[in-house]
Protein backbone atom coordinates (compact mmCIF):
# COMPACT_ATOMS: atom_id res chain seq x y z
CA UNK A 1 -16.79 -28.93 -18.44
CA UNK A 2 -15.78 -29.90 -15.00
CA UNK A 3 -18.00 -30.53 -12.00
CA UNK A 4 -16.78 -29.13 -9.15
CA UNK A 5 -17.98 -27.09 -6.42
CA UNK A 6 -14.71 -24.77 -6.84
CA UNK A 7 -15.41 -24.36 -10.17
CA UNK A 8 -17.03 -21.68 -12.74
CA UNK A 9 -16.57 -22.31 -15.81
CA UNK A 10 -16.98 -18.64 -17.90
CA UNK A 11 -15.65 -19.23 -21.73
CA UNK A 12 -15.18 -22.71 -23.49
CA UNK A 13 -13.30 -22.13 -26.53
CA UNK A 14 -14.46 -24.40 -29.45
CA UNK A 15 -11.17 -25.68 -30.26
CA UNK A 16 -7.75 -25.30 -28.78
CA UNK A 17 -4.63 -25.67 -30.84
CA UNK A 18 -3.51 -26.72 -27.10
CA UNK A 19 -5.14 -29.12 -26.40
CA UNK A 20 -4.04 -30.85 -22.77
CA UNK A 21 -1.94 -27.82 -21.82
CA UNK A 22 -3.54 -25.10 -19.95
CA UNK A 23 -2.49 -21.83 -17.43
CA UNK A 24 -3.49 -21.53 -13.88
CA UNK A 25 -3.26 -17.85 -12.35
CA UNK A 26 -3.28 -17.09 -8.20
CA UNK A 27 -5.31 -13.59 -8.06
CA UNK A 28 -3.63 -11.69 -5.11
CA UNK A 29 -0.25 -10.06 -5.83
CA UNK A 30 -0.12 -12.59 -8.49
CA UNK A 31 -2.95 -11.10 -11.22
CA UNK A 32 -3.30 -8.06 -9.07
CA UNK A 33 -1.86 -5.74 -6.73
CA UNK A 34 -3.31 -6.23 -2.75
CA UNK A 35 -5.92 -8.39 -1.45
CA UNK A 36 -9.63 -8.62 -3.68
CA UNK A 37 -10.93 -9.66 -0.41
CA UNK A 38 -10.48 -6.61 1.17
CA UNK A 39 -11.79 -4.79 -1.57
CA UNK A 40 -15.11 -6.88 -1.65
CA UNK A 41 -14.71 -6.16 2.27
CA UNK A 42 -14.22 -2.36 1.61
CA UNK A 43 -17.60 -2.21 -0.78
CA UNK A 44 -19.35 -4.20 1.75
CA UNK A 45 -17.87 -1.35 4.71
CA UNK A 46 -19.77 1.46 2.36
CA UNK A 47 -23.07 -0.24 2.45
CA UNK A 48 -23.05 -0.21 6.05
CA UNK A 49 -22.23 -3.87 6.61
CA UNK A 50 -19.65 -3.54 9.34
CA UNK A 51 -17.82 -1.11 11.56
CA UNK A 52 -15.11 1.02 11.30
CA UNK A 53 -12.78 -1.17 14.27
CA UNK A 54 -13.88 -4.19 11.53
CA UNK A 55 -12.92 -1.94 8.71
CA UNK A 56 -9.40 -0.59 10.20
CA UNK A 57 -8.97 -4.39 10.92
CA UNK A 58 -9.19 -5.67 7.51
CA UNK A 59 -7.24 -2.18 6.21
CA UNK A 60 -4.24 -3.28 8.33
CA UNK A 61 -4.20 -6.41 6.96
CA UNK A 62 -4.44 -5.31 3.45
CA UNK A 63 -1.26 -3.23 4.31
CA UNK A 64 0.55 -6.18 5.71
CA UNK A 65 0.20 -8.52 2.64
CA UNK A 66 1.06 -5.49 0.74
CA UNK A 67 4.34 -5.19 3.08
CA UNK A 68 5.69 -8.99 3.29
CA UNK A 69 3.24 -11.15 1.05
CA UNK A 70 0.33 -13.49 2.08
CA UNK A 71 0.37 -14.95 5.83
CA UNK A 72 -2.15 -17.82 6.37
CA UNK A 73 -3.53 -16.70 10.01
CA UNK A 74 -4.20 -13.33 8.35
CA UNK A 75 -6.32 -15.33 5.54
CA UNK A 76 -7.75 -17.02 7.84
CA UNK A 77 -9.04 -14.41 10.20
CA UNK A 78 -10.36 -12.53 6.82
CA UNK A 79 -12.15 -15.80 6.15
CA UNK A 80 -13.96 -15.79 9.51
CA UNK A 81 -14.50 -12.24 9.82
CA UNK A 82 -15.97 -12.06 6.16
CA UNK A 83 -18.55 -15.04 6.70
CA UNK A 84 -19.69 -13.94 9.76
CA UNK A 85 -20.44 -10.72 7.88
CA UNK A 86 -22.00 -12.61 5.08
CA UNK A 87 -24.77 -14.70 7.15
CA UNK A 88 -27.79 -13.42 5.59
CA UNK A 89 -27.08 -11.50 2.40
CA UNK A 90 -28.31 -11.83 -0.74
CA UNK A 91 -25.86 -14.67 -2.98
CA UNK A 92 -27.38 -11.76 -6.00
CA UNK A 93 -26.24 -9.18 -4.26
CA UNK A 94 -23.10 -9.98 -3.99
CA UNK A 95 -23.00 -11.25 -7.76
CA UNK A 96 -23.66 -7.55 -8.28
CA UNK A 97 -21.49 -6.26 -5.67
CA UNK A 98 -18.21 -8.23 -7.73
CA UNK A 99 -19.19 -6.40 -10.42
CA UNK A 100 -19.22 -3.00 -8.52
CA UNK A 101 -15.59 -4.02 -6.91
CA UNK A 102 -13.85 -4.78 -10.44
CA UNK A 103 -14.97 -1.59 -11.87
CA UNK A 104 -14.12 0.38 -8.75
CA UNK A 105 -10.97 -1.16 -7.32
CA UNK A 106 -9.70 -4.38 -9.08
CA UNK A 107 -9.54 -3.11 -12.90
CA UNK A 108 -7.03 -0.73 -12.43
CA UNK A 109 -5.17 -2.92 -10.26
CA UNK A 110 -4.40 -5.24 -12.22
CA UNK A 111 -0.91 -6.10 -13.45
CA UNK A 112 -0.60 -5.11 -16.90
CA UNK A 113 2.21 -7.52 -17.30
CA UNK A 114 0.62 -10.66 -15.81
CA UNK A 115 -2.62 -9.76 -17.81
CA UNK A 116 -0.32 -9.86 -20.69
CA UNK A 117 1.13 -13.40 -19.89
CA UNK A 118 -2.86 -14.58 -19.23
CA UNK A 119 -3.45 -13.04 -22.75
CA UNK A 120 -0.47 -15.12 -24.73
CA UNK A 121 -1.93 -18.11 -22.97
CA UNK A 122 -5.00 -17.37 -24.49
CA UNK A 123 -3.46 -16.31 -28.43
CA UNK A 124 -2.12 -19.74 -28.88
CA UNK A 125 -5.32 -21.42 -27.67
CA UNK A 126 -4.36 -22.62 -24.06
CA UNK A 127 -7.28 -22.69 -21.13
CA UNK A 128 -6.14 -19.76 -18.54
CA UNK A 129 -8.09 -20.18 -15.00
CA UNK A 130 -7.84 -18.52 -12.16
CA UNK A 131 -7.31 -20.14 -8.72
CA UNK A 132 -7.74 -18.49 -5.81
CA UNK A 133 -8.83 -17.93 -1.95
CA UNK A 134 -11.09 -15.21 -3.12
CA UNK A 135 -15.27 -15.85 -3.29
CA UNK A 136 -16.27 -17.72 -6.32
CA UNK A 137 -18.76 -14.90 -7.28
CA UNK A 138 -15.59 -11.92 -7.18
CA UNK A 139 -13.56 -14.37 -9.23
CA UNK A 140 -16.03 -15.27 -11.81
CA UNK A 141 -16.29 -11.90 -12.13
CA UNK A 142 -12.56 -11.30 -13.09
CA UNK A 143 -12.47 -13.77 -14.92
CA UNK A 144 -15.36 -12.84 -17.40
CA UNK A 145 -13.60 -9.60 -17.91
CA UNK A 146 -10.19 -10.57 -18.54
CA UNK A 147 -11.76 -12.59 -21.20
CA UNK A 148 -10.23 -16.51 -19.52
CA UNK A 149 -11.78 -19.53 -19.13
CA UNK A 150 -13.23 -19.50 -16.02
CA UNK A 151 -12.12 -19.76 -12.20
CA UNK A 152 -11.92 -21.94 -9.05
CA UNK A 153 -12.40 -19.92 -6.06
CA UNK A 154 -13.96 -20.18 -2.25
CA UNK A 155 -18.07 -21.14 -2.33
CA UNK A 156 -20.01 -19.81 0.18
CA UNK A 157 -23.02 -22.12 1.61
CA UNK A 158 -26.24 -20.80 0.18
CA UNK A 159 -29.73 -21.45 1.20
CA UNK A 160 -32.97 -19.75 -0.42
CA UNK A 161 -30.67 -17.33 -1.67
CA UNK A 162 -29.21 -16.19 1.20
CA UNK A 163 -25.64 -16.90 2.71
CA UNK A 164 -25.39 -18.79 5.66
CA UNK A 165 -22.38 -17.76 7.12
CA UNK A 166 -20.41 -21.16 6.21
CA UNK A 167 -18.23 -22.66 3.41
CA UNK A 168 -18.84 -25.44 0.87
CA UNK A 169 -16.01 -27.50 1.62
CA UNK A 170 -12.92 -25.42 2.77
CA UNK A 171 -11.37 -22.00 1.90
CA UNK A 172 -9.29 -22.61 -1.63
CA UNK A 173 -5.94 -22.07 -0.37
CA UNK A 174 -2.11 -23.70 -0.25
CA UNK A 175 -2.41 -27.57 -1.19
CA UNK A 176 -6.36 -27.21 -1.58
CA UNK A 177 -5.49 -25.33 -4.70
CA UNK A 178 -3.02 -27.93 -6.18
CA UNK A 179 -5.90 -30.64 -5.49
CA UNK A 180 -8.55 -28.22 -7.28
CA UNK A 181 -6.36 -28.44 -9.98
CA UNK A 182 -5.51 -32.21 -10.49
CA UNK A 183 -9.26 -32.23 -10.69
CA UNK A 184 -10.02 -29.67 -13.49
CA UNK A 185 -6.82 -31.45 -15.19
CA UNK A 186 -8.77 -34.95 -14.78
CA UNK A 187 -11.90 -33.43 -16.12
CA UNK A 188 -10.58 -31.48 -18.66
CA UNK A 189 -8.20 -34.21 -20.36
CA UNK A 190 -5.18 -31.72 -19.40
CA UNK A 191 -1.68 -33.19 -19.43
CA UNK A 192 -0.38 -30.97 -16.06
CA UNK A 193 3.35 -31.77 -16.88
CA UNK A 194 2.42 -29.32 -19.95
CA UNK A 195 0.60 -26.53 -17.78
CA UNK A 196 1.77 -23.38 -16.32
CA UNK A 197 1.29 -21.84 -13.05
CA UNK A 198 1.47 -18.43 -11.44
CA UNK A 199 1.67 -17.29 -8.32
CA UNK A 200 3.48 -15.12 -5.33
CA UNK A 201 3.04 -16.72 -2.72
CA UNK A 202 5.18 -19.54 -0.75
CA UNK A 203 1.61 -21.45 0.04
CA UNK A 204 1.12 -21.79 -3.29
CA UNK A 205 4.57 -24.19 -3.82
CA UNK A 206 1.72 -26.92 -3.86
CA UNK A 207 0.07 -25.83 -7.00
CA UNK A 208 3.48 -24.23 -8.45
CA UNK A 209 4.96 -27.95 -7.93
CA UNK A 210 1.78 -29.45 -9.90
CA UNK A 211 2.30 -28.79 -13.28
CA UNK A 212 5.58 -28.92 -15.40
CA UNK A 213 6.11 -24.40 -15.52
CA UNK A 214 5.66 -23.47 -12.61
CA UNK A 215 6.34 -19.49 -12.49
CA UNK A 216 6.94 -16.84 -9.49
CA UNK A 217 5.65 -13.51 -9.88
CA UNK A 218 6.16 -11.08 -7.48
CA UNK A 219 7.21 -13.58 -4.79
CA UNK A 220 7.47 -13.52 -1.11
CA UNK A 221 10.53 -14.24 0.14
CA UNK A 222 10.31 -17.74 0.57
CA UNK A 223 9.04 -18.53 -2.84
CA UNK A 224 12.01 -16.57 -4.37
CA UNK A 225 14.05 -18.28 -2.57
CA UNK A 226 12.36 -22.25 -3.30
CA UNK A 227 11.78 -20.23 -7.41
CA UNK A 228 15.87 -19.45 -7.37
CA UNK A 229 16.92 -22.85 -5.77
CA UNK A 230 14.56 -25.35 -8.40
CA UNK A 231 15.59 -23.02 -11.57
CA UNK A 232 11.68 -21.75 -12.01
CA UNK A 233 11.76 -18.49 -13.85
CA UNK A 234 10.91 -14.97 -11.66
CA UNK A 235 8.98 -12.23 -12.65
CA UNK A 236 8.39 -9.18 -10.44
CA UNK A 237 5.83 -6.41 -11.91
CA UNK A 238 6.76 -4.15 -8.83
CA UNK A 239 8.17 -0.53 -9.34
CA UNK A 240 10.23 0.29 -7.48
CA UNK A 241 10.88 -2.74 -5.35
CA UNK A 242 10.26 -3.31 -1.69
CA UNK A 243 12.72 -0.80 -0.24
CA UNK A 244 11.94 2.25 -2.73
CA UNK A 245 8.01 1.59 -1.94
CA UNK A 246 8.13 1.56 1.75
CA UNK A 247 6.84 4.66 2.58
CA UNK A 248 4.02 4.75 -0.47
CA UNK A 249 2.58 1.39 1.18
CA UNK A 250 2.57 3.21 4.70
CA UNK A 251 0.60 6.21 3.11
CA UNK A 252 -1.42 3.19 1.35
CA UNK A 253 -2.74 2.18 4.63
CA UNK A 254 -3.59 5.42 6.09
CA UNK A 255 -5.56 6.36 3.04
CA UNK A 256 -7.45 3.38 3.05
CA UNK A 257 -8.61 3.53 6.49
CA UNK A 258 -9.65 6.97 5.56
CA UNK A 259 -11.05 5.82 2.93
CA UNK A 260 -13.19 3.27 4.42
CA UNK A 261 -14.50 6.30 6.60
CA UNK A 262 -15.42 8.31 4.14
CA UNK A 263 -17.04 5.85 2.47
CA UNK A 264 -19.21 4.83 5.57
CA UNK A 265 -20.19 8.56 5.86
CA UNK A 266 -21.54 8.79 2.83
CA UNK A 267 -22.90 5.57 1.77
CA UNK A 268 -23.72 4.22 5.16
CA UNK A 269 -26.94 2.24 5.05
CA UNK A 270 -29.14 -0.69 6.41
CA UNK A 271 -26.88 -3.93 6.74
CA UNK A 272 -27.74 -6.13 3.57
């Protein structure tokens, strides 16, 4: 089991046919459709953690990476708006609050054909983790449900139980990922020239570039582009296309701002 503060490990099969090769998933786009972050951000809204400027802040960017894919000052400014929110709360409350969010929002968001790719992984005994920006506690949480190995995902600084508004280490994100990864592979005995990756974003070419199948799904422009010219194999889960769902992903936005309101007017309560 690797040590690693990235790292939760939630399964450990007793014996893998596969042994050395192994799957890494991105969450965002990749596993899912949108940004988890904004829908831990959008659970947080309804307990009365924030305002509704912060909330038609983190909506707009939820419909941008929607619109053209993951932009690193946007993940960024989610990071620092989302731990200044979390100074002081409950690290159990949040483990609860993950749970709340993939019931709610991130189950039926899911992919059903990267889910399916995840689950193949899994059939002929190969390690499938998930590595992403996204808190360790929200990712630990997908990953127990999906039934994978475990994740590597963002860690919050704790202190008697209580956030303190900083990371452990940095956010998990472009090359950090691929060097997450080179040390679950060290741990873990894995031969990385016999992994797979997944992901949608151009960041992510680090981690893609890591192991010997490196796979696009649902890519940004500039990882089709980098997926076309090295020969990596494409998969887009997307009805519709980009053109064709213009106009849903504008009403997207709108209702999710709404949403957020409604959701403060109703479960608006003491900041936790």
């Amino acid at each position: 089991m690797p040590e690693d503060k990235y790292v939760a490990v939630v399964t450990e099969p007793a014996a893998s046919p596969q042994r050395g090769e192994a799957a890494f998933f991105d969450v965002d786009n990749t596993l899912m459709r949108g940004a988890s972050l904004f829908h831990v951000a959008r659970k947080m809204y309804q307990r009365g953690a924030f305002t509704v400027p912060q909330a038609s802040g983190i909506a707009w960017k939820q419909f941008m990476f929607l619109l053209r894919g993951e932009n690193i000052k946007d993940v960024h400014a989610v990071r620092d708006a989302a731990l200044a929110l979390a100074a002081g709360i409950l690290v159990k409350d949040v483990e609860v609050l993950g749970e709340e969010v993939y019931d709610e929002m991130i189950e039926s968001r899911i992919w059903p054909g990267a889910k399916a790719l995840a689950e193949q992984h899994l059939r002929v005994g190969r390690k499938v983790w998930l590595v992403t920006a996204t808190p360790i506690e929200v990712a630990t949480v997908i990953a127990t449900r999906l039934g994978l190995t475990g994740a590597l995902g963002t860690v919050g600084e704790s202190l008697d139980g209580s956030y303190t508004g900083r990371l452990v280490g940095e956010i998990l994100h472009g090359p950090a990922k691929a060097v997450a990864v080179r040390r679950v592979a060290e741990a873990e005995g894995l031969d990385l020239d016999r992994c797979w990756a997944y992901s949608d974003s151009h960041n992510d070419i680090p981690l893609l570039s890591t192991v010997g199948h490196p796979v696009a799904i649902n890519p940004d422009s500039k990882l089709r582009r980098h997926a076309r010219d090295n020969n990596w194999p494409i998969y887009d889960f997307r009805s519709g296309r980009r053109a064709a769902t213009l106009g849903l992903k504008a009403a997207t936005v709108g209702g999710a701002v709404y949403g957020l309101w409604r959701g403060f007017s109703r479960f608006r309560g003491p900041a936790r």
